[in-house]
C-alpha atoms as a PDB file:
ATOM      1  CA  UNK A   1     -17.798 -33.312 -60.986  1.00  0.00           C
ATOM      2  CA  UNK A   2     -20.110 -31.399 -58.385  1.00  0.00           C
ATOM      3  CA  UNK A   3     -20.830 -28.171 -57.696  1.00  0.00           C
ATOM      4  CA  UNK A   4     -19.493 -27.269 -54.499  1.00  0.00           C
ATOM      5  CA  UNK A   5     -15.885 -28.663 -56.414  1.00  0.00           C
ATOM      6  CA  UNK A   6     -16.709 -26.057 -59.213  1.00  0.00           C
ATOM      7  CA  UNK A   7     -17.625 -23.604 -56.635  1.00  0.00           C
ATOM      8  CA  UNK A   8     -14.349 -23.916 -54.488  1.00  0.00           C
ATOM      9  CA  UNK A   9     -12.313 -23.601 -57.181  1.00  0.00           C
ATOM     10  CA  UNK A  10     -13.902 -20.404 -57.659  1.00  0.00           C
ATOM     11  CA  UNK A  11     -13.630 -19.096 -54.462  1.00  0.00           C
ATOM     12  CA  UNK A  12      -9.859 -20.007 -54.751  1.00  0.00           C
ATOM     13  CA  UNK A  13      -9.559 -18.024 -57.603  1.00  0.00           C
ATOM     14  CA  UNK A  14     -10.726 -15.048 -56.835  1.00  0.00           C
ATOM     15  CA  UNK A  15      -9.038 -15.052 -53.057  1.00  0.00           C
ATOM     16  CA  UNK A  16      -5.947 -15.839 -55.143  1.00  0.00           C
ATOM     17  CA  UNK A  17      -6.514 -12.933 -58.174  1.00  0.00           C
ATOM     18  CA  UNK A  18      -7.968 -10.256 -54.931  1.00  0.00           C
ATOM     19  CA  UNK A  19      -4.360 -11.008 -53.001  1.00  0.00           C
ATOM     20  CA  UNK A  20      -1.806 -10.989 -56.458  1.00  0.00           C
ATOM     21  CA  UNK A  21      -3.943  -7.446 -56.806  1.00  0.00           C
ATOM     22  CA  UNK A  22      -3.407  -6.421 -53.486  1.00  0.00           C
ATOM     23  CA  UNK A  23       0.535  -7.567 -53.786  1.00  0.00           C
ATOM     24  CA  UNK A  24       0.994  -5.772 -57.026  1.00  0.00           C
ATOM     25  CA  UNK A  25      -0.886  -2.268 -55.451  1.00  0.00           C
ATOM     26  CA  UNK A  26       1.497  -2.400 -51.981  1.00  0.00           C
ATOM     27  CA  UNK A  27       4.891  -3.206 -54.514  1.00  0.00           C
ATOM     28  CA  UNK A  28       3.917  -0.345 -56.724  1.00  0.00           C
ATOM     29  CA  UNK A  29       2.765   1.977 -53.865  1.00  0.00           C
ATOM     30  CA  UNK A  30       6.359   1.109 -51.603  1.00  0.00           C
ATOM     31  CA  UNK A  31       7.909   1.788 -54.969  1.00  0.00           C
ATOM     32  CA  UNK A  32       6.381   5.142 -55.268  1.00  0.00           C
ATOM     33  CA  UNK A  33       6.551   6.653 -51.948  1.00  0.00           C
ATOM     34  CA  UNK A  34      10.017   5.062 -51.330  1.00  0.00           C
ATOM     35  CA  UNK A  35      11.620   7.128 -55.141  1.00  0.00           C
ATOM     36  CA  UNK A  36       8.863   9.389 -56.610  1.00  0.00           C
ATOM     37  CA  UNK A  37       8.736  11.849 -53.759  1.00  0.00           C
ATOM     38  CA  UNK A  38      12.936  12.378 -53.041  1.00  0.00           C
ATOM     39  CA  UNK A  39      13.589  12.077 -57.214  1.00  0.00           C
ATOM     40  CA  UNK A  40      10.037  14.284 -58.596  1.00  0.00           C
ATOM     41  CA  UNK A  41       9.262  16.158 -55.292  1.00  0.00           C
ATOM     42  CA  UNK A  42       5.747  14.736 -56.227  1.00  0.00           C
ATOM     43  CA  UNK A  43       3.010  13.570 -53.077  1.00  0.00           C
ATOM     44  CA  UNK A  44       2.963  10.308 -51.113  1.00  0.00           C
ATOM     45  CA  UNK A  45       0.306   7.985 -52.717  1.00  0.00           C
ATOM     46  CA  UNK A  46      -2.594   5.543 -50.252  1.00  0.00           C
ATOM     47  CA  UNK A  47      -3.128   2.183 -51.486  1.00  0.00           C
ATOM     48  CA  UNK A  48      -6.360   3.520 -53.284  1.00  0.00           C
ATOM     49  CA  UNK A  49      -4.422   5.587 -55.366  1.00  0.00           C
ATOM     50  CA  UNK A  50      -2.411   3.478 -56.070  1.00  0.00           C
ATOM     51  CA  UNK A  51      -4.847   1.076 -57.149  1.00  0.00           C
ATOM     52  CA  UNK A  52      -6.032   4.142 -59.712  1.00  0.00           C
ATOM     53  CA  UNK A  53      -2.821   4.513 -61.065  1.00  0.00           C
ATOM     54  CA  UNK A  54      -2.269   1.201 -62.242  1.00  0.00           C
ATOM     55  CA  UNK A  55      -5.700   0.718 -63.437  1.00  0.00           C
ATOM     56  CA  UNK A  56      -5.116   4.103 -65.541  1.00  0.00           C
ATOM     57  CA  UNK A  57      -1.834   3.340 -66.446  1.00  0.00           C
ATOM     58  CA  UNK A  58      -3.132  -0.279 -68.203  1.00  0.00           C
ATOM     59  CA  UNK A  59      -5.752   1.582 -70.198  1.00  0.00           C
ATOM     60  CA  UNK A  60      -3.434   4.056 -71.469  1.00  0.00           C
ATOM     61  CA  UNK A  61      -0.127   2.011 -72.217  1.00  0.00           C
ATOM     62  CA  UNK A  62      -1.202  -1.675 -71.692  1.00  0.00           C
ATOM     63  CA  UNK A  63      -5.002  -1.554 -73.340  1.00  0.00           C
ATOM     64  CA  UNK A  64      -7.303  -4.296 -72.350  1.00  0.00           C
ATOM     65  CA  UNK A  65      -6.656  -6.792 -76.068  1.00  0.00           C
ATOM     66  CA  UNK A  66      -7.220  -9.759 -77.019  1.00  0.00           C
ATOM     67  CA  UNK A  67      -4.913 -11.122 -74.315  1.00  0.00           C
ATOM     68  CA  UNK A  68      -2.673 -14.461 -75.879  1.00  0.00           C
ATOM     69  CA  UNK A  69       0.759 -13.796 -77.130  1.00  0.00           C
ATOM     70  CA  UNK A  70       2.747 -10.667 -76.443  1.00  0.00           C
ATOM     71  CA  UNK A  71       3.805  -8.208 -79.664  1.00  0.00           C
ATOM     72  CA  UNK A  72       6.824  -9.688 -80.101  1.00  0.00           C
ATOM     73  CA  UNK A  73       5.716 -13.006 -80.522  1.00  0.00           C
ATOM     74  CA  UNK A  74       2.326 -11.885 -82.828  1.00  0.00           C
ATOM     75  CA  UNK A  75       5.503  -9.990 -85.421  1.00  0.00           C
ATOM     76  CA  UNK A  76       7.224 -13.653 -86.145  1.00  0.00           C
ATOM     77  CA  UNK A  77       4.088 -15.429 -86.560  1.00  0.00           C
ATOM     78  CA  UNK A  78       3.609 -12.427 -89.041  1.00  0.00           C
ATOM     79  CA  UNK A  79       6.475 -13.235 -90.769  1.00  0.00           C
ATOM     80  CA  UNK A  80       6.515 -16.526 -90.804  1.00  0.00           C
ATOM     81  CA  UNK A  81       3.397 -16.242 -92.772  1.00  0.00           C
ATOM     82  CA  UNK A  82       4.613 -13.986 -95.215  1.00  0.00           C
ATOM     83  CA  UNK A  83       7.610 -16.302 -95.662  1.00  0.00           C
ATOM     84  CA  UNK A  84       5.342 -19.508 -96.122  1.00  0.00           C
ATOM     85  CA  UNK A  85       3.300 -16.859 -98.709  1.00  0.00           C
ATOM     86  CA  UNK A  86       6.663 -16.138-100.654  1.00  0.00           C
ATOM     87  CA  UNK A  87       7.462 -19.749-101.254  1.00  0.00           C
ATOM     88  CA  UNK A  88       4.360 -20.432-102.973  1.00  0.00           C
ATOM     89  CA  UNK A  89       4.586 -17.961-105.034  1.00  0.00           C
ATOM     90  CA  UNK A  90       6.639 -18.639-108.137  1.00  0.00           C
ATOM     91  CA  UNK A  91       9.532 -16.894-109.360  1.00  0.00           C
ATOM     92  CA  UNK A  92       7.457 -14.588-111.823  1.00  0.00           C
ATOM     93  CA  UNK A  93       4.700 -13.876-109.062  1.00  0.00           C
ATOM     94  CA  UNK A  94       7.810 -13.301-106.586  1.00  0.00           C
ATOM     95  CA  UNK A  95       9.600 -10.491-108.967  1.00  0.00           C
ATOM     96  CA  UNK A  96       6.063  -8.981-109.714  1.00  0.00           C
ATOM     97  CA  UNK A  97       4.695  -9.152-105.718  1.00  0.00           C
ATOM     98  CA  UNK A  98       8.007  -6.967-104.972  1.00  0.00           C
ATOM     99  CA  UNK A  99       7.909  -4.822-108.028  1.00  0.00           C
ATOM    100  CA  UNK A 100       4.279  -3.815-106.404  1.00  0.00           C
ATOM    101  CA  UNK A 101       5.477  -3.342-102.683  1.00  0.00           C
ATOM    102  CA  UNK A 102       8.331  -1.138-103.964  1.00  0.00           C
ATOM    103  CA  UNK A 103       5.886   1.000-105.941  1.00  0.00           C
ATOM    104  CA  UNK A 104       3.758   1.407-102.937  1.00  0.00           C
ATOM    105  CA  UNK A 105       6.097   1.702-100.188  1.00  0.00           C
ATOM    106  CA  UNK A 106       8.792   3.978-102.380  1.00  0.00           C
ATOM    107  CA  UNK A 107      10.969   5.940-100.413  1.00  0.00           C
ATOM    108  CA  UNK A 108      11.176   5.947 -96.463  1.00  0.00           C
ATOM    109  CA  UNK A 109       8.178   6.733 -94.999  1.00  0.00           C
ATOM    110  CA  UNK A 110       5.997   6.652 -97.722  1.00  0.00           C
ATOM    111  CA  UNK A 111       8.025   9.219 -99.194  1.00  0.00           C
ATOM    112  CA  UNK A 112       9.536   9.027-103.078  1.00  0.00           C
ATOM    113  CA  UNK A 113      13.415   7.908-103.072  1.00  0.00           C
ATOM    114  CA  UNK A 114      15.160  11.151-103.235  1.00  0.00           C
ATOM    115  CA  UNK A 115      16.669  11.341-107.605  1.00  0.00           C
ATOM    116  CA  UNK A 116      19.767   9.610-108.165  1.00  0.00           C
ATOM    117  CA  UNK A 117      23.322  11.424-108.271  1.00  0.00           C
ATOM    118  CA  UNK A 118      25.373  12.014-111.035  1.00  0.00           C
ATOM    119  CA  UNK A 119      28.617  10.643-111.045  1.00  0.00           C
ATOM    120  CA  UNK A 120      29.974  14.122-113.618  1.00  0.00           C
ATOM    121  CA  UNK A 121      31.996  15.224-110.575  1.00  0.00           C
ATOM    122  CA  UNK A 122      31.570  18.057-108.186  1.00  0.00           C
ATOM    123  CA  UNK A 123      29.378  20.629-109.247  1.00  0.00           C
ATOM    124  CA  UNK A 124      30.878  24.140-110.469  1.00  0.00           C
ATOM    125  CA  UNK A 125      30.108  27.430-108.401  1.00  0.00           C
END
C-alpha cells in the first residue's frame, strides 16, 4: 500500500483519539460542575482542569499497564492454569503440593490457626 494511505489513516486516528479525549473531558467536566459543587460545596472546574483530573486520576487508580485483558479476566486465566497444573500432578504430588500451601499459608492472613477447642465442657470460674 502507499504512503499517503498509511498517512491518512493516521491522521484519522489521531482526529478520532483528540475528539473521544475531548468528549470524555466535556462528560466528566458537565458531570462535575452539574453534582460536585451543590453535593461537596467544592469549585466549578474549566475544561483544562478537567483534563488534569482525569489524567491524575488514571495514574493514581487506573496506572498506565500492560494494557490487554482487564483483572478479572487475568484471575481465571490464573486459575485455569493452576487447575491444568493440579491435574498433572498425581495423587501423591497433589496431597504433598497442599500439605506445603497449608504450611505456608496457615491461618488467615498469614497468621497461625488459632489452637483447637476442647470439647470437656464449659470451663469452671
Amino acid at each position: 500500500m502507499n504512503r499517503s494511505f498509511w498517512l491518512k489513516k493516521a491522521v484519522k486516528f489521531v482526529f478520532a483519539a483528540a475528539l473521544f479525549m475531548t468528549v470524555a473531558v466535556y462528560v466528566t467536566m458537565s458531570l462535575w460542575n452539574w453534582l460536585v459543587p451543590l453535593i461537596f460545596h467544592l469549585p466549578l472546574l474549566n475544561f483544562w482542569q478537567t483534563l488534569g483530573l482525569l489524567v491524575l486520576s488514571r495514574i493514581l487508580f487506573g496506572g498506565f499497564g500492560r494494557g490487554g485483558r482487564g483483572g478479572w479476566a487475568r484471575g481465571r486465566a490464573w486459575k485455569r492454569q493452576m487447575v491444568q497444573r493440579m491435574e498433572a500432578f498425581s495423587p501423591e504430588e497433589r496431597e504433598k503440593f497442599r500439605q506445603q500451601m497449608r504450611s505456608r499459608c496457615a491461618g488467615s492472613w498469614g497468621r497461625p490457626p488459632a489452637p483447637a477447642e476442647t470439647t470437656a465442657g464449659p470451663a469452671a470460674y
